[in-house]
PDB file of N, CA and C in Angstrom:
ATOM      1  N   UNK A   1      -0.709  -1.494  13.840  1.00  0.00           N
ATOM      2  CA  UNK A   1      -1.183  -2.795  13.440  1.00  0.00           C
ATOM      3  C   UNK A   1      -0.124  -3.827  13.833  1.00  0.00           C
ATOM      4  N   UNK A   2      -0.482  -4.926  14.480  1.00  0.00           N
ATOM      5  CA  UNK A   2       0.373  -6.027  14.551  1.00  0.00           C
ATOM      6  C   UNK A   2       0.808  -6.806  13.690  1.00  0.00           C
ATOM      7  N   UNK A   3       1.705  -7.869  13.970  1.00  0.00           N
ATOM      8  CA  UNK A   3       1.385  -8.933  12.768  1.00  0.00           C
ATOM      9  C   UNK A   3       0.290  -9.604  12.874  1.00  0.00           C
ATOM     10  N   UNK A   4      -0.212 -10.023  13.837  1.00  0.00           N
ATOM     11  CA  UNK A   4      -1.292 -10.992  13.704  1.00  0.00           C
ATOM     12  C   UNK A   4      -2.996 -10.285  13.322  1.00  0.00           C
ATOM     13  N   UNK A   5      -2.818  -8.772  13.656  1.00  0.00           N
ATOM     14  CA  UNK A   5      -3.584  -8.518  12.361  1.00  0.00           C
ATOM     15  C   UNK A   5      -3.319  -8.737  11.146  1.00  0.00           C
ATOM     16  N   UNK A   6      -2.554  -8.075  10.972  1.00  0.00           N
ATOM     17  CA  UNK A   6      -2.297  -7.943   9.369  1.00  0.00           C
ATOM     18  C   UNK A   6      -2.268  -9.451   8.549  1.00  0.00           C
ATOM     19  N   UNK A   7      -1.489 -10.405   9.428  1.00  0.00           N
ATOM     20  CA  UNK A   7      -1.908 -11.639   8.640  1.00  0.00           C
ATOM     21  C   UNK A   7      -3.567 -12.056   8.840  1.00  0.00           C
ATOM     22  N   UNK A   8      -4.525 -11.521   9.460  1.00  0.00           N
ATOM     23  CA  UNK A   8      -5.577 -11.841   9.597  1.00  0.00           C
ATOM     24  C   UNK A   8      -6.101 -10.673   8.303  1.00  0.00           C
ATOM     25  N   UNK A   9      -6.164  -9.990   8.110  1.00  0.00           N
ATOM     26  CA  UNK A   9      -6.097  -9.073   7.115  1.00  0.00           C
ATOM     27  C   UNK A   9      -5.984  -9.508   5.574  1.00  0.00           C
ATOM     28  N   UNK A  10      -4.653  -9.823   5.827  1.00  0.00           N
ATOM     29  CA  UNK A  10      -4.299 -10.976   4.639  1.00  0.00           C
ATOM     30  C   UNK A  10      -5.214 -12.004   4.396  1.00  0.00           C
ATOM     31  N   UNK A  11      -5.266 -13.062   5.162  1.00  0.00           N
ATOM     32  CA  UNK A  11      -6.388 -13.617   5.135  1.00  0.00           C
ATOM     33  C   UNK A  11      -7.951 -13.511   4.371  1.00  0.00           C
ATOM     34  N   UNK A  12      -8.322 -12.647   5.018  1.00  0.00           N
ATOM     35  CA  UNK A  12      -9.430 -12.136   4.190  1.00  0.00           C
ATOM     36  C   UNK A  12     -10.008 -11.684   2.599  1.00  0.00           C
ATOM     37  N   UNK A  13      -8.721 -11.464   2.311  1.00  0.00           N
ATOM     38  CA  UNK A  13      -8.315 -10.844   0.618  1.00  0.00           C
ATOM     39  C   UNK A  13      -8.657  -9.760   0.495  1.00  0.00           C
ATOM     40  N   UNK A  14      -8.332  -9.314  -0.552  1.00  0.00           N
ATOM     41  CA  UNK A  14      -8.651  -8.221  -1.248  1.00  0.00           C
ATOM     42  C   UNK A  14      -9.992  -8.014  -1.413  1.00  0.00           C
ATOM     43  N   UNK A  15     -10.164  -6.238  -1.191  1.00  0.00           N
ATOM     44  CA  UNK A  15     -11.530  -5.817  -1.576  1.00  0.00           C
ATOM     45  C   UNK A  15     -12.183  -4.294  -1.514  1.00  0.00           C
ATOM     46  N   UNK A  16     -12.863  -3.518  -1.657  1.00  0.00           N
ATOM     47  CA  UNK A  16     -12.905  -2.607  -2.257  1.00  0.00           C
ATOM     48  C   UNK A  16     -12.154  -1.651  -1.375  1.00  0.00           C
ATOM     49  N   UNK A  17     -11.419  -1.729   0.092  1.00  0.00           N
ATOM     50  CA  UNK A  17     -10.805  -0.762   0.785  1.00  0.00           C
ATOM     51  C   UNK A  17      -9.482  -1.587   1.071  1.00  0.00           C
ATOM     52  N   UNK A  18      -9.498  -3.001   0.081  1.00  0.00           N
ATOM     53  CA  UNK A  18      -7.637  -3.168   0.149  1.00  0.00           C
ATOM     54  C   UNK A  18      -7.029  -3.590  -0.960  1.00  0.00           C
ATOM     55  N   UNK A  19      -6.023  -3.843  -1.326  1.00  0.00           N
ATOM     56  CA  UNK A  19      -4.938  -4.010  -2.192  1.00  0.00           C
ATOM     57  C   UNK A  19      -3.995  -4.652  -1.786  1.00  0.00           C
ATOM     58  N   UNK A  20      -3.572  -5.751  -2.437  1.00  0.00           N
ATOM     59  CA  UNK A  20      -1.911  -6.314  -2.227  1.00  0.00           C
ATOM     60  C   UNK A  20      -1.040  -5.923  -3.820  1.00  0.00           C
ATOM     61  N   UNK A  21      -0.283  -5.539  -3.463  1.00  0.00           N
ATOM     62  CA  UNK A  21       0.703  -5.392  -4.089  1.00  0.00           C
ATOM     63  C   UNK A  21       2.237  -6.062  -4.330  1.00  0.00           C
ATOM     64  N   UNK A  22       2.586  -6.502  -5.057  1.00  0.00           N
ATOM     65  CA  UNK A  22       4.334  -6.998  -4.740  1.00  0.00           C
ATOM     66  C   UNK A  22       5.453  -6.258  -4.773  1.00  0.00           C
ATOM     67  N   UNK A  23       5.050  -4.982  -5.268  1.00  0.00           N
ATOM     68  CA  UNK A  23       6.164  -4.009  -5.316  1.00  0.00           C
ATOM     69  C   UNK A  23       5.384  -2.264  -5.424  1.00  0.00           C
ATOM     70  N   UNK A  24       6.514  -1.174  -4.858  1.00  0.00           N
ATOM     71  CA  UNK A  24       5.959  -0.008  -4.909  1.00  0.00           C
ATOM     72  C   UNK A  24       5.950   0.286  -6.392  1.00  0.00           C
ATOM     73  N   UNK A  25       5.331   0.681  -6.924  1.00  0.00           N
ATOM     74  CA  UNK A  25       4.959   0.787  -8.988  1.00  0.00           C
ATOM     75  C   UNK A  25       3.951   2.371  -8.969  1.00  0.00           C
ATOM     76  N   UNK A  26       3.639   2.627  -9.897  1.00  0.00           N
ATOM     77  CA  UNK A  26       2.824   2.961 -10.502  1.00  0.00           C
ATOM     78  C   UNK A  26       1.372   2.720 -10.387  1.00  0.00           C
ATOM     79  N   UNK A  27       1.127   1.389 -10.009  1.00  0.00           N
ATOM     80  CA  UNK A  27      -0.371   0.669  -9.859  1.00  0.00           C
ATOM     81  C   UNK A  27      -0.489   1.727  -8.559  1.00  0.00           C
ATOM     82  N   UNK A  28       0.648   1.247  -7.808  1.00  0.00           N
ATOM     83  CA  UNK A  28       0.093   1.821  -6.365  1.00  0.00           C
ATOM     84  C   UNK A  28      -0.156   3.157  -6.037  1.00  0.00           C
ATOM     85  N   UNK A  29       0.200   4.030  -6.752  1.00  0.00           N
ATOM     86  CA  UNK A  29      -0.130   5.258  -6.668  1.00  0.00           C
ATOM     87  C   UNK A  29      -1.236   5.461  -7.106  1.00  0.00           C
ATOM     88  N   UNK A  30      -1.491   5.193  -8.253  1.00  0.00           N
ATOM     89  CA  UNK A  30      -3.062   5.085  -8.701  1.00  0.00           C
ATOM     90  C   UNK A  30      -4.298   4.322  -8.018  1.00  0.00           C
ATOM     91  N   UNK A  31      -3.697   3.281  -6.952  1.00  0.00           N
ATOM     92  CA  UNK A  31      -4.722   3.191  -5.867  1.00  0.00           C
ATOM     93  C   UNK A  31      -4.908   4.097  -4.961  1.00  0.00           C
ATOM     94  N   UNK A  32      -3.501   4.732  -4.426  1.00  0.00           N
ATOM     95  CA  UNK A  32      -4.011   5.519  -3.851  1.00  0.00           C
ATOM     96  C   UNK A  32      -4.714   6.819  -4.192  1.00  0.00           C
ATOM     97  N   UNK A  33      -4.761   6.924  -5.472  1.00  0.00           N
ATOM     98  CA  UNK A  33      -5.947   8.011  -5.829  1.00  0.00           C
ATOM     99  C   UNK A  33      -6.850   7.556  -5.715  1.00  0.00           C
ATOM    100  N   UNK A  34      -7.158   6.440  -6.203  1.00  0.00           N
ATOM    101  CA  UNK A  34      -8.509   5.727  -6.369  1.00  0.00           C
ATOM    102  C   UNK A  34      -9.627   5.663  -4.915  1.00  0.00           C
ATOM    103  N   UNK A  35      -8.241   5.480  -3.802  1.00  0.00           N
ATOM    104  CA  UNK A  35      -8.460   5.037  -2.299  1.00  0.00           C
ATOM    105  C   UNK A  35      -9.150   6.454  -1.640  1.00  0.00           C
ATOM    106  N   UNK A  36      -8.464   7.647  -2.195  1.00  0.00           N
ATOM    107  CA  UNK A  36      -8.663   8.654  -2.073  1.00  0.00           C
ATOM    108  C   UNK A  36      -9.458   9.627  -2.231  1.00  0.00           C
ATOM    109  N   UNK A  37     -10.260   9.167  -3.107  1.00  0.00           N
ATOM    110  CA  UNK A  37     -11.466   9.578  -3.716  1.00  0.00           C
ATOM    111  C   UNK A  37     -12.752   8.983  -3.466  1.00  0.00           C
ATOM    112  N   UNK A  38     -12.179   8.179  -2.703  1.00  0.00           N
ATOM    113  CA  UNK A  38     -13.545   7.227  -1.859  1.00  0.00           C
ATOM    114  C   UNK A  38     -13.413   6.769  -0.629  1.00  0.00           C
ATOM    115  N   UNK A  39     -13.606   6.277  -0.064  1.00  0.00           N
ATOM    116  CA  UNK A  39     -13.673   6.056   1.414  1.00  0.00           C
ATOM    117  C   UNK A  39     -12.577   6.109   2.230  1.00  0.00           C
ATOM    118  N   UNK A  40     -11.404   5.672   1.507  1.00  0.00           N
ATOM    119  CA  UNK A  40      -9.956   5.502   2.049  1.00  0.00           C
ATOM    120  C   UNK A  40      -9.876   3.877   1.584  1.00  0.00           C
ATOM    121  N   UNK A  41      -8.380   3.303   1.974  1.00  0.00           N
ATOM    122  CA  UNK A  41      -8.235   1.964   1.854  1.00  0.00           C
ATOM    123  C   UNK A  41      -6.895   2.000   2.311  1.00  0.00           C
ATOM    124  N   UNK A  42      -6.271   0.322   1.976  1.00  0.00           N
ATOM    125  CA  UNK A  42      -5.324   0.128   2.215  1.00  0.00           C
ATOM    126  C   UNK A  42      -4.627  -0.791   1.527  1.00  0.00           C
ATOM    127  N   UNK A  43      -3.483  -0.501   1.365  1.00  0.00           N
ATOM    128  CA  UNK A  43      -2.515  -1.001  -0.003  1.00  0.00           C
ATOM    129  C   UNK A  43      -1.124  -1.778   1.026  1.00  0.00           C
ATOM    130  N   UNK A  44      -1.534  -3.531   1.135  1.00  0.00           N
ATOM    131  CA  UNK A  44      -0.604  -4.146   0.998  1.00  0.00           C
ATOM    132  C   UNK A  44       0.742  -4.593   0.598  1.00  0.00           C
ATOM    133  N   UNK A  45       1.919  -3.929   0.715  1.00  0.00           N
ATOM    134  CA  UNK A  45       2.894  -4.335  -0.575  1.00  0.00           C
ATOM    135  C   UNK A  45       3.652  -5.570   0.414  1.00  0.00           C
ATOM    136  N   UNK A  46       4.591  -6.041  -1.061  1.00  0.00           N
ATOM    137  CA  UNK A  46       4.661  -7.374  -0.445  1.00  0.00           C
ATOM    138  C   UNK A  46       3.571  -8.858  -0.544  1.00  0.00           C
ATOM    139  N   UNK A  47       2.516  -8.530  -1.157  1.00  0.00           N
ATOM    140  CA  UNK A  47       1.843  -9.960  -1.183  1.00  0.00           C
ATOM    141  C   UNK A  47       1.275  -9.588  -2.243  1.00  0.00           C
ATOM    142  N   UNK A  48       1.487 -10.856  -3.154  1.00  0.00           N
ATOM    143  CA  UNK A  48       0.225 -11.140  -4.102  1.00  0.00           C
ATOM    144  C   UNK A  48      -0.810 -11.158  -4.115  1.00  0.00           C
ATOM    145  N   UNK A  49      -1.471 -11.531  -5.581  1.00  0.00           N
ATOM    146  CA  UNK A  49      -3.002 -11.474  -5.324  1.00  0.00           C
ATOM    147  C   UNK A  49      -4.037 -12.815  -4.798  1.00  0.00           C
ATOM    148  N   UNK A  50      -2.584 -13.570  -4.466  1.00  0.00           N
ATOM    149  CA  UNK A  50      -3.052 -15.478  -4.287  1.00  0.00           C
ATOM    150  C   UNK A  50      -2.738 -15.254  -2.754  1.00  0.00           C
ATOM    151  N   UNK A  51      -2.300 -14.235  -1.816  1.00  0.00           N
ATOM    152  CA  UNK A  51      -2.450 -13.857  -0.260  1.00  0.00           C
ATOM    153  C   UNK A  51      -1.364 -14.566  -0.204  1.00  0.00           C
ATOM    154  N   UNK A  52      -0.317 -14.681  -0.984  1.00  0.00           N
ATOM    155  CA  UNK A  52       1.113 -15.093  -0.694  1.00  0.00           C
ATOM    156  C   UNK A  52       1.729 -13.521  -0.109  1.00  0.00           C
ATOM    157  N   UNK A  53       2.852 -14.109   0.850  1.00  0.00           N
ATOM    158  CA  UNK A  53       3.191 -12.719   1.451  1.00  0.00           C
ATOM    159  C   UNK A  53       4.529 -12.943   0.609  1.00  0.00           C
ATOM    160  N   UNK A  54       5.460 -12.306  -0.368  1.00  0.00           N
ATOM    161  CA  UNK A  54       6.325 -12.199  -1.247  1.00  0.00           C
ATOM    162  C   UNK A  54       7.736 -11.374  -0.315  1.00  0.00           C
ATOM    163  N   UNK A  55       6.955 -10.442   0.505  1.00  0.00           N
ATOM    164  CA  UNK A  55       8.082  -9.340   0.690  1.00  0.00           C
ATOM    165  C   UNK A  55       8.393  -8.381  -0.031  1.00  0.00           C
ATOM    166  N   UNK A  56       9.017  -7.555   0.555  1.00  0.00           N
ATOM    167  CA  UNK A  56       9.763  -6.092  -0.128  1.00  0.00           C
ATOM    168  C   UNK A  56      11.091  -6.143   0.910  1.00  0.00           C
ATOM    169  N   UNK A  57      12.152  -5.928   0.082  1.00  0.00           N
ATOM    170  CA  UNK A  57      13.367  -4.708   0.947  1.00  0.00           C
ATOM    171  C   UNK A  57      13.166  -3.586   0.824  1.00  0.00           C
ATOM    172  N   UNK A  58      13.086  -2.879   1.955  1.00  0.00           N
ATOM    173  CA  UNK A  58      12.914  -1.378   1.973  1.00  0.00           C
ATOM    174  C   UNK A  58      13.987  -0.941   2.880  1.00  0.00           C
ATOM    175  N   UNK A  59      13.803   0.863   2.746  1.00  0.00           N
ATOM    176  CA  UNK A  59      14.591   1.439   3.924  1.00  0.00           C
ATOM    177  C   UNK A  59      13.745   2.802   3.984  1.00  0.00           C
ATOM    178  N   UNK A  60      14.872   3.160   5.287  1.00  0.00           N
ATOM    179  CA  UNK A  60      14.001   4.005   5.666  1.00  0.00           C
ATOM    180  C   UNK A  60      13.612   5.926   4.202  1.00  0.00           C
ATOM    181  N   UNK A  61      15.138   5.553   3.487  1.00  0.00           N
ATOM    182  CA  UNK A  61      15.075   6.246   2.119  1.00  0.00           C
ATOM    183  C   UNK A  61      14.104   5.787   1.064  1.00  0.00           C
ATOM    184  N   UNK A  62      13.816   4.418   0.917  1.00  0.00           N
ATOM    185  CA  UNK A  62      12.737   3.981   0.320  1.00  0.00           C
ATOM    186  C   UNK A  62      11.326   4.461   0.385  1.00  0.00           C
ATOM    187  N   UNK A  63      11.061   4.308   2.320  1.00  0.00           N
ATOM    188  CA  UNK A  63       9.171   5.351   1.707  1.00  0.00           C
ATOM    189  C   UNK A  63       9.711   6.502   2.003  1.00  0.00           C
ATOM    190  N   UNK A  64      10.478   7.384   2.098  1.00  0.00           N
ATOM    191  CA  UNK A  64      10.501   8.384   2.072  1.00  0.00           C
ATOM    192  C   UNK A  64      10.512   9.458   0.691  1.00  0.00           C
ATOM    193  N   UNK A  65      11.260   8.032  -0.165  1.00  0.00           N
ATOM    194  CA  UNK A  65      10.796   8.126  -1.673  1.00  0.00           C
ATOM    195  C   UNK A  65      10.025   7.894  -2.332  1.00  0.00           C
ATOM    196  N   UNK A  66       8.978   7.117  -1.994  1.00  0.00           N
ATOM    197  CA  UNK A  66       7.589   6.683  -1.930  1.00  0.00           C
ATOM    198  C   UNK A  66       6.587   7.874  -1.535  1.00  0.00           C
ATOM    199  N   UNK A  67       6.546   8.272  -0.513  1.00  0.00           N
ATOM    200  CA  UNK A  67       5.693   9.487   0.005  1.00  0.00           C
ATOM    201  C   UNK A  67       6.179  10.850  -1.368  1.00  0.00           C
ATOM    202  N   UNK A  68       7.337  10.821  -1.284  1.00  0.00           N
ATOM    203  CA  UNK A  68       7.515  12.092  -2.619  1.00  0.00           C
ATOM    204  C   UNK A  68       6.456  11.570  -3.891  1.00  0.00           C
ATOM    205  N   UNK A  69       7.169  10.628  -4.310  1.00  0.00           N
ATOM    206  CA  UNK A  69       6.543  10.049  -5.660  1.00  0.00           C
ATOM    207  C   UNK A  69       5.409  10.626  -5.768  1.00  0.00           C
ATOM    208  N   UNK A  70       4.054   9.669  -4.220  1.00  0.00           N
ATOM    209  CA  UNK A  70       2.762   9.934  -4.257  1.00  0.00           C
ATOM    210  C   UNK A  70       2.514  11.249  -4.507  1.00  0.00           C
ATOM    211  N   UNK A  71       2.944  12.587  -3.394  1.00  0.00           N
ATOM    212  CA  UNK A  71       2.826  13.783  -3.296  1.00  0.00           C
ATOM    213  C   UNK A  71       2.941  14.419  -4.733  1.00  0.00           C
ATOM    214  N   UNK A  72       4.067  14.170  -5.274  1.00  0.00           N
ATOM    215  CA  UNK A  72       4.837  14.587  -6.733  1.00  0.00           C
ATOM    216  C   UNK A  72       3.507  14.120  -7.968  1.00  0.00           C
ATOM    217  N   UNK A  73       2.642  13.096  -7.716  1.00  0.00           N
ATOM    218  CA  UNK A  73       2.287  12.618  -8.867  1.00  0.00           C
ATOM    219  C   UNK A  73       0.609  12.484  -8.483  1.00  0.00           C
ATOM    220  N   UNK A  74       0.239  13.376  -6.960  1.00  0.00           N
ATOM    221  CA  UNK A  74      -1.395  13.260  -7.048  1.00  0.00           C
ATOM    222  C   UNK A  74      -1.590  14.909  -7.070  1.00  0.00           C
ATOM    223  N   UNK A  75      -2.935  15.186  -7.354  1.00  0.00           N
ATOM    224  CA  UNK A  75      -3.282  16.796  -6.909  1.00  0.00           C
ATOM    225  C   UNK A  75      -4.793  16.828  -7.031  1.00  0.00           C
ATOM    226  N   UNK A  76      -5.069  17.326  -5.777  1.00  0.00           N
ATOM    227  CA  UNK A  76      -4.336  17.687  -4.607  1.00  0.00           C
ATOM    228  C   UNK A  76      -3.092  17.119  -4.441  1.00  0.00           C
ATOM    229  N   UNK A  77      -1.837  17.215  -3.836  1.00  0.00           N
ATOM    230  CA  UNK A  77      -1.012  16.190  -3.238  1.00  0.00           C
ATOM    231  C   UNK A  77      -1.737  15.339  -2.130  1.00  0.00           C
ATOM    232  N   UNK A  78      -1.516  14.237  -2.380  1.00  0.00           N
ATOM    233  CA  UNK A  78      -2.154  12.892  -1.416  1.00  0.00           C
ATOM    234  C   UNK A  78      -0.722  12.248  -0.036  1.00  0.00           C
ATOM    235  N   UNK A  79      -0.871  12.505   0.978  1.00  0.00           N
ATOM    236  CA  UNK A  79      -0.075  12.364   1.889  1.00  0.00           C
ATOM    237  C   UNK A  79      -0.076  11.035   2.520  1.00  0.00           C
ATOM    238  N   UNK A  80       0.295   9.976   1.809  1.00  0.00           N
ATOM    239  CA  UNK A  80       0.177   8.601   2.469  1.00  0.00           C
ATOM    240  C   UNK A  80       0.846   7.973   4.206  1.00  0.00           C
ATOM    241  N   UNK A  81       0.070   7.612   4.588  1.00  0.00           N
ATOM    242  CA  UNK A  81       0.956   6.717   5.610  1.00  0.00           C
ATOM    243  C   UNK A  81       1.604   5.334   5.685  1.00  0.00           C
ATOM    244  N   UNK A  82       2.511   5.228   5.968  1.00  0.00           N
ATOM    245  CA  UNK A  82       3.477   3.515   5.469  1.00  0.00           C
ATOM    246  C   UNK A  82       3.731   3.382   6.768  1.00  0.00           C
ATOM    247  N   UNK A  83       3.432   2.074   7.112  1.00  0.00           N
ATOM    248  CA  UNK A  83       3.805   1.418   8.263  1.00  0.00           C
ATOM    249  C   UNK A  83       4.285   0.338   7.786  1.00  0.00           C
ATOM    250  N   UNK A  84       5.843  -0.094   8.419  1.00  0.00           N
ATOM    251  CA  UNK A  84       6.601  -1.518   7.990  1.00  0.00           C
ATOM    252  C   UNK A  84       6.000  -2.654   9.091  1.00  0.00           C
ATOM    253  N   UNK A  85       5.876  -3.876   8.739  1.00  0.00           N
ATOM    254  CA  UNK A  85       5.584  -4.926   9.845  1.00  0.00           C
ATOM    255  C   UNK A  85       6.535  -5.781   9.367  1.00  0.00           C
TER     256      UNK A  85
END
C-alpha cells in the first residue's frame, strides 16, 4: 500500500472492514478477532476516529511484539500482517 492510498483510505472512514486506532491496546486485538471471524479487515493505528492521522513510534521489536501478543491472546492463534507507511 502506498501513502496515497492509505490517505485515500483514511479518507473514507471507518467501516465494517476498517478501524483506526491511536495506539496498539487491547481494543486492537479484539478487532482482530472480530476481523477474523468475518470477512477480514483492517486496523489503522495511528489515527483517530475524527481521520486525524496522530501517529505511533514503533520499531521493528514493537510489531514483533504485537504479532506475539495477537498469537498469545487469539485461538486459534490469529497471524496478523503489519505494514509501516
Amino acid at each position: 500500500m502506498t501513502t496515497n492510498q492509505l490517505l485515500h483510505i483514511i479518507e473514507q472512514g471507518e467501516s465494517e472492514t476498517l478501524e483506526f486506532k491511536t495506539s496498539f491496546n487491547r481494543a486492537v486485538i479484539e478487532t482482530i478477532i472480530a476481523f477474523s471471524n468475518a470477512n477480514g479487515g483492517n486496523i489503522v493505528l495511528g489515527v483517530n476516529d475524527d481521520k486525524e492521522i496522530v501517529g505511533i513510534s514503533i520499531s521493528n521489536e514493537s510489531i514483533q511484539k504485537w504479532i506475539n501478543e495477537v498469537k498469545q491472546n487469539t485461538e486459534p492463534a490469529v497471524f496478523p500482517t503489519f505494514q509501516t507507511i
